[in-house]
Protein backbone atom coordinates (compact mmCIF):
# COMPACT_ATOMS: atom_id res chain seq x y z
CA UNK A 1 9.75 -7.66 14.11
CA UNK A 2 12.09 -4.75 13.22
CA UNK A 3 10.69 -1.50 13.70
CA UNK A 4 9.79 0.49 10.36
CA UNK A 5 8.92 -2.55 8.55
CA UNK A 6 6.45 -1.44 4.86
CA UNK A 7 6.79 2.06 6.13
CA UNK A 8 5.43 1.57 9.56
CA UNK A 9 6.56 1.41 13.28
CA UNK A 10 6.62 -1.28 15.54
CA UNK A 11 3.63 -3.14 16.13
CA UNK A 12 1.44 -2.02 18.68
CA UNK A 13 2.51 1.87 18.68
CA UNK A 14 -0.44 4.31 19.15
CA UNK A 15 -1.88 5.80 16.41
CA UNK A 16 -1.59 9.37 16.08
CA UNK A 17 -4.67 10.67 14.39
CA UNK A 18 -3.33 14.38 13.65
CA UNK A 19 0.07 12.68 12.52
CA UNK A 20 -2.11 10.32 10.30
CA UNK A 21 -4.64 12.12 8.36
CA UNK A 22 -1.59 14.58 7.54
CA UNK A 23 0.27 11.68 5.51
CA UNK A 24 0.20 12.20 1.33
CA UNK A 25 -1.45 8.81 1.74
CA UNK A 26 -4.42 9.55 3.40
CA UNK A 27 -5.20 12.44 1.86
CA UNK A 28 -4.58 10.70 -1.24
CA UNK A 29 -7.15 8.11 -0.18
CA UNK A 30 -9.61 10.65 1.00
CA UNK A 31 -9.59 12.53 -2.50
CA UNK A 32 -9.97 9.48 -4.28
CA UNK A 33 -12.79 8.49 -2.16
CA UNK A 34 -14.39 11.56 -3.11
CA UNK A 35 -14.12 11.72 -6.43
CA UNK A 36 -15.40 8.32 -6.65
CA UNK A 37 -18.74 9.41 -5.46
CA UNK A 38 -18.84 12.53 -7.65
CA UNK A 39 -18.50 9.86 -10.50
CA UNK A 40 -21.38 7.87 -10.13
CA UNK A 41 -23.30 10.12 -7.93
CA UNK A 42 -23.91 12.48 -10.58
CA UNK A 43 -24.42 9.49 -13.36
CA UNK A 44 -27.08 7.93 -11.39
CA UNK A 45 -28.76 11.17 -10.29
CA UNK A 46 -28.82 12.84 -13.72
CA UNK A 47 -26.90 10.91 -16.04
CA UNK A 48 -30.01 9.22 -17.57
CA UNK A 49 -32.54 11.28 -19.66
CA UNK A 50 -35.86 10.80 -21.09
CA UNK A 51 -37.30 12.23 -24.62
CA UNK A 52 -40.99 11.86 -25.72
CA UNK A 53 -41.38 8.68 -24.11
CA UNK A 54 -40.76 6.73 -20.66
CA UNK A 55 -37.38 4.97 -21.88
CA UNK A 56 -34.27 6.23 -20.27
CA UNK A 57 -30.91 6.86 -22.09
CA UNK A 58 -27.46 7.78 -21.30
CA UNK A 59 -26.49 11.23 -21.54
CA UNK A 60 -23.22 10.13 -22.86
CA UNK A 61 -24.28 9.55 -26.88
CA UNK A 62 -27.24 7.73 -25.21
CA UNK A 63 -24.64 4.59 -24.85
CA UNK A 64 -25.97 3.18 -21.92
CA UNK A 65 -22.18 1.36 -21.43
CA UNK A 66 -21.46 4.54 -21.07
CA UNK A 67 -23.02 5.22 -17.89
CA UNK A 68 -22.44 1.70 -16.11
CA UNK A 69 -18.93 1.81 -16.63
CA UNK A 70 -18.84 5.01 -14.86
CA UNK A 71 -21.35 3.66 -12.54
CA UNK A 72 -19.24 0.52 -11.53
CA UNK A 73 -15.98 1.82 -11.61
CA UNK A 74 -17.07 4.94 -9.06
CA UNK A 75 -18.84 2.20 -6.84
CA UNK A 76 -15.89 -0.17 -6.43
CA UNK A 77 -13.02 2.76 -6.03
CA UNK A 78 -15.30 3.96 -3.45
CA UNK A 79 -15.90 0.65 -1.46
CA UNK A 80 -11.77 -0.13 -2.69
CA UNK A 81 -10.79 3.27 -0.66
CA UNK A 82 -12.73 2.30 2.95
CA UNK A 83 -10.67 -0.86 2.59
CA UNK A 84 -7.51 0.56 1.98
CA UNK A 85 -7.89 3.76 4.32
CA UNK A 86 -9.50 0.73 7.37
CA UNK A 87 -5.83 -1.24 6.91
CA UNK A 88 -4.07 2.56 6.61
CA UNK A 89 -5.29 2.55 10.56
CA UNK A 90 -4.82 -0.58 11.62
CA UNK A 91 -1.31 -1.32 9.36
CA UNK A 92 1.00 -0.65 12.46
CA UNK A 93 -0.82 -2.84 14.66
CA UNK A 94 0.21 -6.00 12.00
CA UNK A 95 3.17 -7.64 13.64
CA UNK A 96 4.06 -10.19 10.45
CA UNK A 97 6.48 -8.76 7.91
CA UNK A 98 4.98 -10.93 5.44
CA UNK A 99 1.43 -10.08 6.00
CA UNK A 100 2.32 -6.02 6.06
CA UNK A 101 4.16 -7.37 2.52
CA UNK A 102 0.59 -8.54 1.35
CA UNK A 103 -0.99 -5.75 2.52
CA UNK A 104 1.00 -3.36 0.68
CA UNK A 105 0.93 -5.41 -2.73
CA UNK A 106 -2.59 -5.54 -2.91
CA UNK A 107 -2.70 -1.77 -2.37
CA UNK A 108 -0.04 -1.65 -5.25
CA UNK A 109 -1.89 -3.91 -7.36
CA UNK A 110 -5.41 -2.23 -6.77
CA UNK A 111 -4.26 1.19 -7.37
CA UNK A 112 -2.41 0.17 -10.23
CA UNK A 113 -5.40 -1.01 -11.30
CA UNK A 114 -7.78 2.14 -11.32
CA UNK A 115 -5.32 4.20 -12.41
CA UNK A 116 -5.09 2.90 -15.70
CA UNK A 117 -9.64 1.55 -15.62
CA UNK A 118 -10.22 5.47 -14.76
CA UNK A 119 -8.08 6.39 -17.67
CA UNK A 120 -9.86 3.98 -19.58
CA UNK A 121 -13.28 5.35 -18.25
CA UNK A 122 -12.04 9.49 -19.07
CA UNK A 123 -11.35 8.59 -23.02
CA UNK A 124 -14.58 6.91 -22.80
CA UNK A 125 -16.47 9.25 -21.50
CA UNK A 126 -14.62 12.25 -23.04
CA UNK A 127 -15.37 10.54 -26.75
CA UNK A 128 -18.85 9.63 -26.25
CA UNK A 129 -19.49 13.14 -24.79
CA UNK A 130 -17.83 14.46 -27.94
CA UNK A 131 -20.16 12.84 -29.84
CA UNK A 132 -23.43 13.80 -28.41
CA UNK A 133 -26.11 15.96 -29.82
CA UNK A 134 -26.82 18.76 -27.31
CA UNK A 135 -30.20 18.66 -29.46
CA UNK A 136 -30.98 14.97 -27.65
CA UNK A 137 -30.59 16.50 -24.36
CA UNK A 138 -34.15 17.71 -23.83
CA UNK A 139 -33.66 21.29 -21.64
CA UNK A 140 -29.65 20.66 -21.63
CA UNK A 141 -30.83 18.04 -18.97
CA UNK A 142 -27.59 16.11 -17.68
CA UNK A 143 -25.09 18.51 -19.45
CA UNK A 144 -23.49 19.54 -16.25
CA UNK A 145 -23.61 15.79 -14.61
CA UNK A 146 -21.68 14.50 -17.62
CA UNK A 147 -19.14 17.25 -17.32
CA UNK A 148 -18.93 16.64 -13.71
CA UNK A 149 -18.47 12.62 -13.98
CA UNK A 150 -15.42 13.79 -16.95
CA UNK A 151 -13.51 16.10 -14.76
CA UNK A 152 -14.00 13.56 -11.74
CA UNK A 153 -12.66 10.97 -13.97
CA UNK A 154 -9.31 13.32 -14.79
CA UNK A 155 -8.99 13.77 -10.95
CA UNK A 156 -9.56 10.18 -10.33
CA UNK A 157 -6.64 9.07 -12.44
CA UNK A 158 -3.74 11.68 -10.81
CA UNK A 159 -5.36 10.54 -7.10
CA UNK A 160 -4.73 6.69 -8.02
CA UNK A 161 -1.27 7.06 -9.56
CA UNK A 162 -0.57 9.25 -6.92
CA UNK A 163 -1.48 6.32 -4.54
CA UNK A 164 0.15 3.78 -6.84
CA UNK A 165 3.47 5.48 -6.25
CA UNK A 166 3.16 5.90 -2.75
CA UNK A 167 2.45 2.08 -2.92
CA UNK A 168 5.91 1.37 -4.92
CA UNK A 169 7.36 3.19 -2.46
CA UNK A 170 6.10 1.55 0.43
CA UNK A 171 7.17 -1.69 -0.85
CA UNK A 172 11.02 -1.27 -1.81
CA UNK A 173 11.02 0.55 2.00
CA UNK A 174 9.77 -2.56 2.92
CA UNK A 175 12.05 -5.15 0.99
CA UNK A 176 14.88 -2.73 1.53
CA UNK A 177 14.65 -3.09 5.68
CA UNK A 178 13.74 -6.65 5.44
CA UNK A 179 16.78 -7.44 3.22
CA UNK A 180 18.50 -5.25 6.02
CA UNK A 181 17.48 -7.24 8.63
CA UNK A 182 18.23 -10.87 7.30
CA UNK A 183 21.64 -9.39 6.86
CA UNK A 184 22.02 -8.59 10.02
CA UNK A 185 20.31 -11.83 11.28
CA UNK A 186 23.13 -13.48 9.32
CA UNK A 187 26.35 -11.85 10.36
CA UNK A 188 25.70 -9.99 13.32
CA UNK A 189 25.75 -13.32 15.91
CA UNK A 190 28.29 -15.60 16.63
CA UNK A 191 27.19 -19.36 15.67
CA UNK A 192 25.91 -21.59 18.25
CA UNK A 193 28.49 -23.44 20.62
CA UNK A 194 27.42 -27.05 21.81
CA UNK A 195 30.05 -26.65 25.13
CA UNK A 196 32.09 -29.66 23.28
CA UNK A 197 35.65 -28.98 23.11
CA UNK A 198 38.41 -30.63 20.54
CA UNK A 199 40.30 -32.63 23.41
CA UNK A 200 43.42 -32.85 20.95
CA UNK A 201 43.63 -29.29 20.55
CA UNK A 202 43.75 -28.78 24.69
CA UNK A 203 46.73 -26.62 26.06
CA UNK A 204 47.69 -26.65 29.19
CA UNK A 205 47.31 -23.46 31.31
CA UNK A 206 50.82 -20.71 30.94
CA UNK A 207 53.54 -21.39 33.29
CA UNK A 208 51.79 -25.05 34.01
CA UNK A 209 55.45 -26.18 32.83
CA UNK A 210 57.14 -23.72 34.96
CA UNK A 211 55.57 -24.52 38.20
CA UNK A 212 55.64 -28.49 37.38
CA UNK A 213 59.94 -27.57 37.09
CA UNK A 214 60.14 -25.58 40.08
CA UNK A 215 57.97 -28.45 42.37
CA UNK A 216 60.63 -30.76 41.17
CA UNK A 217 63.67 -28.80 41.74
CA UNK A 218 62.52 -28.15 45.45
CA UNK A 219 64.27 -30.64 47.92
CA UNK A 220 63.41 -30.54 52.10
CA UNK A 221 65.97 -28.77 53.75
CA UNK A 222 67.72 -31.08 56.44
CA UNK A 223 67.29 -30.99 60.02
């Protein structure tokens, strides 16, 4: 496998944990895990209010789509980072071109992804906040979660495009070296002899005519 394959050395090099959490990657990953728990942390913990009676409601214009879409999104980027950051580690150690190429397109694809569902999730959020009475949230319970899960939201989408372009990036590194490489597969060794030579295209050896001349010229002196 040709070294620097998708961004990575050879497989089997050490892993340098210093050189590692220092990548743009990782800490890209590690923000976005973060934020992901800010999200729905602070929707389940105080995202939900009660007024004169037992039901609870979504701070968020008491649309309780509100809140799970918050809710779900935070939950999967959060379980979507561990699986990302768990092949970050163990990338190098993948000795198939192809399956680093797989790797690397499903990180593409699922960043891609959240990018644009956070977006998605801070106009949501943003508009339904907008539209809330501060009057239906009894002792300004939840005021300061929902602002929370907003901001998050913002810092979720620049995290995940930030990992979608490191992602794109990866991946034309990776086509780029691997184009390289056939390349060189193709022109850089001689085709294959099979040891059978054209029999009508045999010369014989230099000065074979010379020598034959002289042998024939040479008589036995007398005695």
């Amino acid at each position: 496998m040709e070294g620097g394959a998708y961004g990575a050395g050879k497989a089997g090099s050490a892993l340098d944990p210093i050189s590692f959490l220092k990548q743009p990657q990782t800490i890209l990953r590690i923000l976005s895990w973060v934020f992901s728990i800010v999200v729905f942390a602070s929707i389940v913990n105080e995202g939900y209010v009660n007024k004169s009676s037992d039901y609870l409601y979504c701070v968020f214009n008491k649309n309780n789509n509100a809140c799970n879409y918050g809710i779900a999104i935070g939950i999967i980027a959060f379980f979507g980072c561990i699986l990302f950051l768990t092949l970050d580690i163990y990338f190098p150690q993948i000795s198939s071109v192809k399956d680093r190429k797989h790797v690397v397109l499903g990180d593409l694809g699922f960043s891609g992804l959240w990018t644009f569902l956070w977006f998605v999730g801070f106009c949501f959020l943003v508009n339904q906040w907008q539209m809330t009475s501060i009057g239906d949230l009894p002792l300004n319970q939840g005021a300061d979660a929902a602002r929370a899960a907003i901001a998050f939201s913002f810092f979720s989408i620049l995290a995940w495009a930030g990992l979608t372009l490191k992602a794109w990036q990866r991946y034309r590194l990776g086509a780029d070296s691997s184009l390289f490489s056939q390349d060189h597969l193709d022109t850089g060794h001689p085709p294959y002899s099979t040891g059978i030579e054209n029999t009508e295209t045999f010369q014989s050896p230099p000065f074979a005519e010379n020598l034959d001349t002289a042998s024939t010229g040479y008589q036995m002196p007398p005695y």
